[in-house]
Protein backbone atom coordinates (compact mmCIF):
# COMPACT_ATOMS: atom_id res chain seq x y z
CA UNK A 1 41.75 -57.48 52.53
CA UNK A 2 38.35 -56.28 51.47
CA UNK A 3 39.94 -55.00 48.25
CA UNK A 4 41.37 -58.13 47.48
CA UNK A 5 38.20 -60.67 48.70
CA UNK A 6 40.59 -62.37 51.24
CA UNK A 7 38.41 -63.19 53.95
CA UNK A 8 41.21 -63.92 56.50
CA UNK A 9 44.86 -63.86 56.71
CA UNK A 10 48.25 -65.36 58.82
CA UNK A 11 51.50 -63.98 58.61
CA UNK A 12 54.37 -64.42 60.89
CA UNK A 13 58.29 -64.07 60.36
CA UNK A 14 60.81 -61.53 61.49
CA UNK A 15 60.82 -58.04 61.07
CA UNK A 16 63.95 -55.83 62.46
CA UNK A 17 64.96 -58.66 64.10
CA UNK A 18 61.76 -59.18 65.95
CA UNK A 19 59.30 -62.11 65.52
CA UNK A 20 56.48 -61.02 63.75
CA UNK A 21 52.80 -62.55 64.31
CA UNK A 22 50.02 -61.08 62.28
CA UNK A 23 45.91 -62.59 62.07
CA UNK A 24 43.51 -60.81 60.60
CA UNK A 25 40.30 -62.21 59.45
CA UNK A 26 37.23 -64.91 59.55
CA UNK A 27 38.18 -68.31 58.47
CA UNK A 28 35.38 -68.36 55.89
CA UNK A 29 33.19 -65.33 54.32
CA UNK A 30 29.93 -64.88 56.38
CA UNK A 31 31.78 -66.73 59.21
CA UNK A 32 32.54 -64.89 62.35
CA UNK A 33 35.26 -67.35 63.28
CA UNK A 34 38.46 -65.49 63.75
CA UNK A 35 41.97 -66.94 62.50
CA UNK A 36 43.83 -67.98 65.34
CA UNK A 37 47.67 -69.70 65.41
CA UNK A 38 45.67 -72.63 65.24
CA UNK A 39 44.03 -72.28 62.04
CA UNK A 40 45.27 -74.26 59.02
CA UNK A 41 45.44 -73.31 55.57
CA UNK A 42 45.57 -74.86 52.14
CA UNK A 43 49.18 -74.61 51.55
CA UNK A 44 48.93 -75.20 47.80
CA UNK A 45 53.03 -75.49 46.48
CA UNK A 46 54.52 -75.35 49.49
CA UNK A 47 53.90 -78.95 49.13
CA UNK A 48 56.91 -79.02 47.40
CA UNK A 49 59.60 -78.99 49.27
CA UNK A 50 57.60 -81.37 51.51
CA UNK A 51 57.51 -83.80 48.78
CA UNK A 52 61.16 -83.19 48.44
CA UNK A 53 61.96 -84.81 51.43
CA UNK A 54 59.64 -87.76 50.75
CA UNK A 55 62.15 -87.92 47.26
CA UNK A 56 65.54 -87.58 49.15
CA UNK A 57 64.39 -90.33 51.52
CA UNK A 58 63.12 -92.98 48.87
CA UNK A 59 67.03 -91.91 47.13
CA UNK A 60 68.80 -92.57 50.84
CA UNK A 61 67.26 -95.61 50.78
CA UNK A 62 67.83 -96.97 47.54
CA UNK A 63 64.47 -96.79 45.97
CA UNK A 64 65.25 -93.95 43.72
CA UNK A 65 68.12 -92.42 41.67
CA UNK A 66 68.10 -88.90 41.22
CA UNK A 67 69.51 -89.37 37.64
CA UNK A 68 67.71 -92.09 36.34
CA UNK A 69 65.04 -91.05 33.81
CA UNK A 70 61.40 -91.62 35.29
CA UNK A 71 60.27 -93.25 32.51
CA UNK A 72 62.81 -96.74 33.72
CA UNK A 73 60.25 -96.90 36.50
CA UNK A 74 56.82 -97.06 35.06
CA UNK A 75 55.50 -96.02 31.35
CA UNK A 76 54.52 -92.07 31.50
CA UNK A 77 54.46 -91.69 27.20
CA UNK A 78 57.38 -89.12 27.79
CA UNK A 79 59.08 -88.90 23.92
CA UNK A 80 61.72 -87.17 23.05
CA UNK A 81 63.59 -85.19 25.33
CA UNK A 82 60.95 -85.68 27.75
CA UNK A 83 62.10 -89.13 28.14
CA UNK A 84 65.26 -88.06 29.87
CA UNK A 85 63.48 -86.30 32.79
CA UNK A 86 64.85 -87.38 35.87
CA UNK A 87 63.81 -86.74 39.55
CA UNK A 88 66.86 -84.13 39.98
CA UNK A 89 65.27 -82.19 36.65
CA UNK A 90 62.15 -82.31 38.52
CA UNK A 91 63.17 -81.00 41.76
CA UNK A 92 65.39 -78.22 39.97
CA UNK A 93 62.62 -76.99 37.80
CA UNK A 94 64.85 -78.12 34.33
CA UNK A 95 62.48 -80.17 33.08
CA UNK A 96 61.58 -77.98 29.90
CA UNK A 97 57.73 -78.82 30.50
CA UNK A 98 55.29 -76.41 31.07
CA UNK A 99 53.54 -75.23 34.25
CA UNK A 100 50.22 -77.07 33.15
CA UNK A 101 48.64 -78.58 30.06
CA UNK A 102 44.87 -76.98 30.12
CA UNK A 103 44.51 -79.94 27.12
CA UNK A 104 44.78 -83.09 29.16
CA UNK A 105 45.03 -84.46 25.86
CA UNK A 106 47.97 -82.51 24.85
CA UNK A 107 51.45 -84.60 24.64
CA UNK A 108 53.65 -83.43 27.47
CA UNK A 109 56.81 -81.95 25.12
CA UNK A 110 60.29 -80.86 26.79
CA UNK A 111 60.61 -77.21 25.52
CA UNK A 112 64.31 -78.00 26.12
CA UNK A 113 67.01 -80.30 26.55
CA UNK A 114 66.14 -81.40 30.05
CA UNK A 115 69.34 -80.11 32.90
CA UNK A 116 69.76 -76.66 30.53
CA UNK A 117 67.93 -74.40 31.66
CA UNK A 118 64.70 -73.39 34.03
CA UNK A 119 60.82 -73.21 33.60
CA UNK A 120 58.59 -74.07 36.32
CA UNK A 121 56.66 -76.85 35.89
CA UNK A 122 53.90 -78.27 38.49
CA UNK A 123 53.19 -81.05 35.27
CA UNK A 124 56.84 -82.27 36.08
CA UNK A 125 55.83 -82.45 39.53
CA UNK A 126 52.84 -85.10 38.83
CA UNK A 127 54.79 -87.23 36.72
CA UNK A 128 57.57 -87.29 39.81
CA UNK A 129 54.41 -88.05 41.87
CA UNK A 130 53.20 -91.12 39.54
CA UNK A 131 56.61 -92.53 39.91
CA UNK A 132 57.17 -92.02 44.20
CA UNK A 133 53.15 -93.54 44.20
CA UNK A 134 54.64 -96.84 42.24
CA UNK A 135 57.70 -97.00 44.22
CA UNK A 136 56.02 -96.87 47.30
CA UNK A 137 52.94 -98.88 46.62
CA UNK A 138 50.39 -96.42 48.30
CA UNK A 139 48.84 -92.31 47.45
CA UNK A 140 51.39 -90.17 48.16
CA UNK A 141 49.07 -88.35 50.43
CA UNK A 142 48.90 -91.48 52.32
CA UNK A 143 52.89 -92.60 52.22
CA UNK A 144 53.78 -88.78 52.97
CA UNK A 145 51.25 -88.51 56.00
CA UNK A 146 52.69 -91.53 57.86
CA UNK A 147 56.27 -91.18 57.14
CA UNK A 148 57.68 -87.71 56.00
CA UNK A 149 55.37 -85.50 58.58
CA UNK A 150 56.19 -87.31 60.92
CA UNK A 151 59.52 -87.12 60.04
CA UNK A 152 59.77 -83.21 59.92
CA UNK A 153 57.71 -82.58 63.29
CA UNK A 154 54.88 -81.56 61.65
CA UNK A 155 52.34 -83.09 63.67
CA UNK A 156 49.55 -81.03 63.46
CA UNK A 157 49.50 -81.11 59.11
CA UNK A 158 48.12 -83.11 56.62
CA UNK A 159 47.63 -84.24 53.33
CA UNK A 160 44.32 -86.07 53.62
CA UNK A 161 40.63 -84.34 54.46
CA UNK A 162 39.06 -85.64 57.47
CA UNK A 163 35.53 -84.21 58.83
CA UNK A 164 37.29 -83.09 61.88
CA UNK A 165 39.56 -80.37 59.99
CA UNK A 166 36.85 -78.64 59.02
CA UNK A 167 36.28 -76.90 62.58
CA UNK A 168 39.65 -75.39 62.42
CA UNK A 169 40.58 -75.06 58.83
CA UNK A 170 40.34 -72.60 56.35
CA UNK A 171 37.63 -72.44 53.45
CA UNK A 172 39.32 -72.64 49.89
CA UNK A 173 38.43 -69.38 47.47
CA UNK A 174 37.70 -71.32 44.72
CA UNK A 175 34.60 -73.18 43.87
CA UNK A 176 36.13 -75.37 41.64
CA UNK A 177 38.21 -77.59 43.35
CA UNK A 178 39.41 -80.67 41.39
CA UNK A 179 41.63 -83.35 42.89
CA UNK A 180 44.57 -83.11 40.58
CA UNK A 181 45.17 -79.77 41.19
CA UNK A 182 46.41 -77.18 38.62
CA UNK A 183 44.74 -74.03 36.73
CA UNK A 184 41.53 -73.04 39.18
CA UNK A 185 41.85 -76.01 41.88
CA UNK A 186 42.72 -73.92 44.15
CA UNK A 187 44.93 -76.96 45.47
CA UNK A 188 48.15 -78.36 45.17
CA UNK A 189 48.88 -81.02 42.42
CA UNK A 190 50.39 -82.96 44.53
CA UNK A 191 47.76 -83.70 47.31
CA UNK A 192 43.95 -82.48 46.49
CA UNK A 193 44.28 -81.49 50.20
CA UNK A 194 47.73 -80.13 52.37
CA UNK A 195 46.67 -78.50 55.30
CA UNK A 196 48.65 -77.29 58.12
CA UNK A 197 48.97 -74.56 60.59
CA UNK A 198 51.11 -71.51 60.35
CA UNK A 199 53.80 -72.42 62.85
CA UNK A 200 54.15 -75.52 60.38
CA UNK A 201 54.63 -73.20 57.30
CA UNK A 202 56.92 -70.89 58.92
CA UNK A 203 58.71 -74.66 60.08
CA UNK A 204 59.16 -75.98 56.86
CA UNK A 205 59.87 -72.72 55.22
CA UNK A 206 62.77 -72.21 57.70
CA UNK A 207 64.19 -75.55 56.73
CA UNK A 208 63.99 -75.10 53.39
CA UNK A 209 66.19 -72.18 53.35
CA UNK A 210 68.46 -73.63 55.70
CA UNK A 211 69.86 -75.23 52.33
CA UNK A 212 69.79 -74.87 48.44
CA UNK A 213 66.52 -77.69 47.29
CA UNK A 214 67.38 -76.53 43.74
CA UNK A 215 70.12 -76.03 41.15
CA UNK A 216 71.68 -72.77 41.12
CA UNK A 217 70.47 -70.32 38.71
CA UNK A 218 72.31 -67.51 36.64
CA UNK A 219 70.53 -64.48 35.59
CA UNK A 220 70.64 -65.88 31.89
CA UNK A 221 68.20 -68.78 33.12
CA UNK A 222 71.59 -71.29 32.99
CA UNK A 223 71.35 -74.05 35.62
CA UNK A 224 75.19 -74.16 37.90
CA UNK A 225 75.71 -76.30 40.16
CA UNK A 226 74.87 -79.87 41.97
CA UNK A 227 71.02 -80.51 43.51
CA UNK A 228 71.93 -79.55 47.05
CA UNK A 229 69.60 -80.86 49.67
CA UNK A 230 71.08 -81.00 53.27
CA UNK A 231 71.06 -83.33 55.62
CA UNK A 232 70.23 -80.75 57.98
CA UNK A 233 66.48 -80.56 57.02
């Protein structure tokens, strides 16, 4: 930890087939406030299959198609093959658009025919966002704190800052935290804030790998396969 700058740590899991629960650490540098179960963390893209859910349950109910280009629900100046994105391409990671754009300026450009093939993209992500905020009619940090937490049991996570966190949560690393996210946020792009404790992470972790979120993926970076998200999570 010291080598790395990491004030404080959480890890737990299974090891040998034994759970495993590690703490180590202060909450904040120059803090003496130890990390405890309790303690929640940034949890940066692990928003992701969180928002997921939020996606799957706007498609269950009508509200969204997973392969109906984003740009029939609102304008987002996608040209080109951009314009085809859809919510699946988004969720798979086939979107052809890169990670981020450190131009805000710069035209977001499909660096493939969207569906081929896979690049991560958290820009793909925000677009997705734009469209679930217009759907909805409210911030997704807002729409995904009253109805998909909930939803998943995880009570004790957010995606909105409150005074109140700030005795139990975690103290980001960098100083440059801007509320869309990206390149030195330190944040998600989803939510400027998604905190939750570690028996959430390890939670939503579990039930993400209880299915496939994503297309499969051969070795040669071609997409196989449906966008396989379970009813089970």
């Amino acid at each position: 930890m010291p080598v790395l700058k990491t004030p404080g740590l959480a890890a737990q899991g299974t090891v040998a087939g034994r759970p495993l629960l590690h703490l180590a650490g202060v909450r904040a540098s120059g803090r003496a406030d130890p990390i405890l179960p309790t303690t929640v963390f940034s949890a940066a893209s692990l928003t992701k299959p969180v928002f997921t859910m939020a996606v799957r349950q706007l498609v269950r109910g009508g509200k969204l198609d997973w392969k109906r280009p984003l740009q029939d629900y609102l304008p987002l100046g996608l040209t080109g093959p951009a314009a085809k994105i859809t919510a699946e391409h988004v969720l798979s990671h086939g979107t052809g658009l890169t990670n981020w754009r450190f131009d805000p300026a710069a035209a977001l450009e499909s660096q493939f025919e969207p569906g081929t093939r896979w690049r991560y993209s958290g820009e793909a992500y925000v677009l997705l966002q734009r469209v679930v905020e217009h759907v909805v009619g409210a911030p997704l940090g807002r729409h995904l704190n009253t109805i998909v937490l909930p939803s998943l049991g995880m009570t004790d996570s957010t995606f909105t800052w409150t005074p109140a966190l700030a005795a139990s949560s975690t103290t980001a690393f960098s100083t440059s935290i801007s509320a869309g996210g990206g390149p030195g946020s330190g944040v998600s792009a989803i939510s400027p804030v998604f905190l939750m404790p570690l028996a959430a992470i390890a939670r939503i972790a579990a039930r993400a790998s209880s299915g496939v979120p994503r297309k499969l993926m051969r070795s040669d970076g071609i997409i196989r396969g449906p966008l396989i998200i379970p009813d089970s999570i």
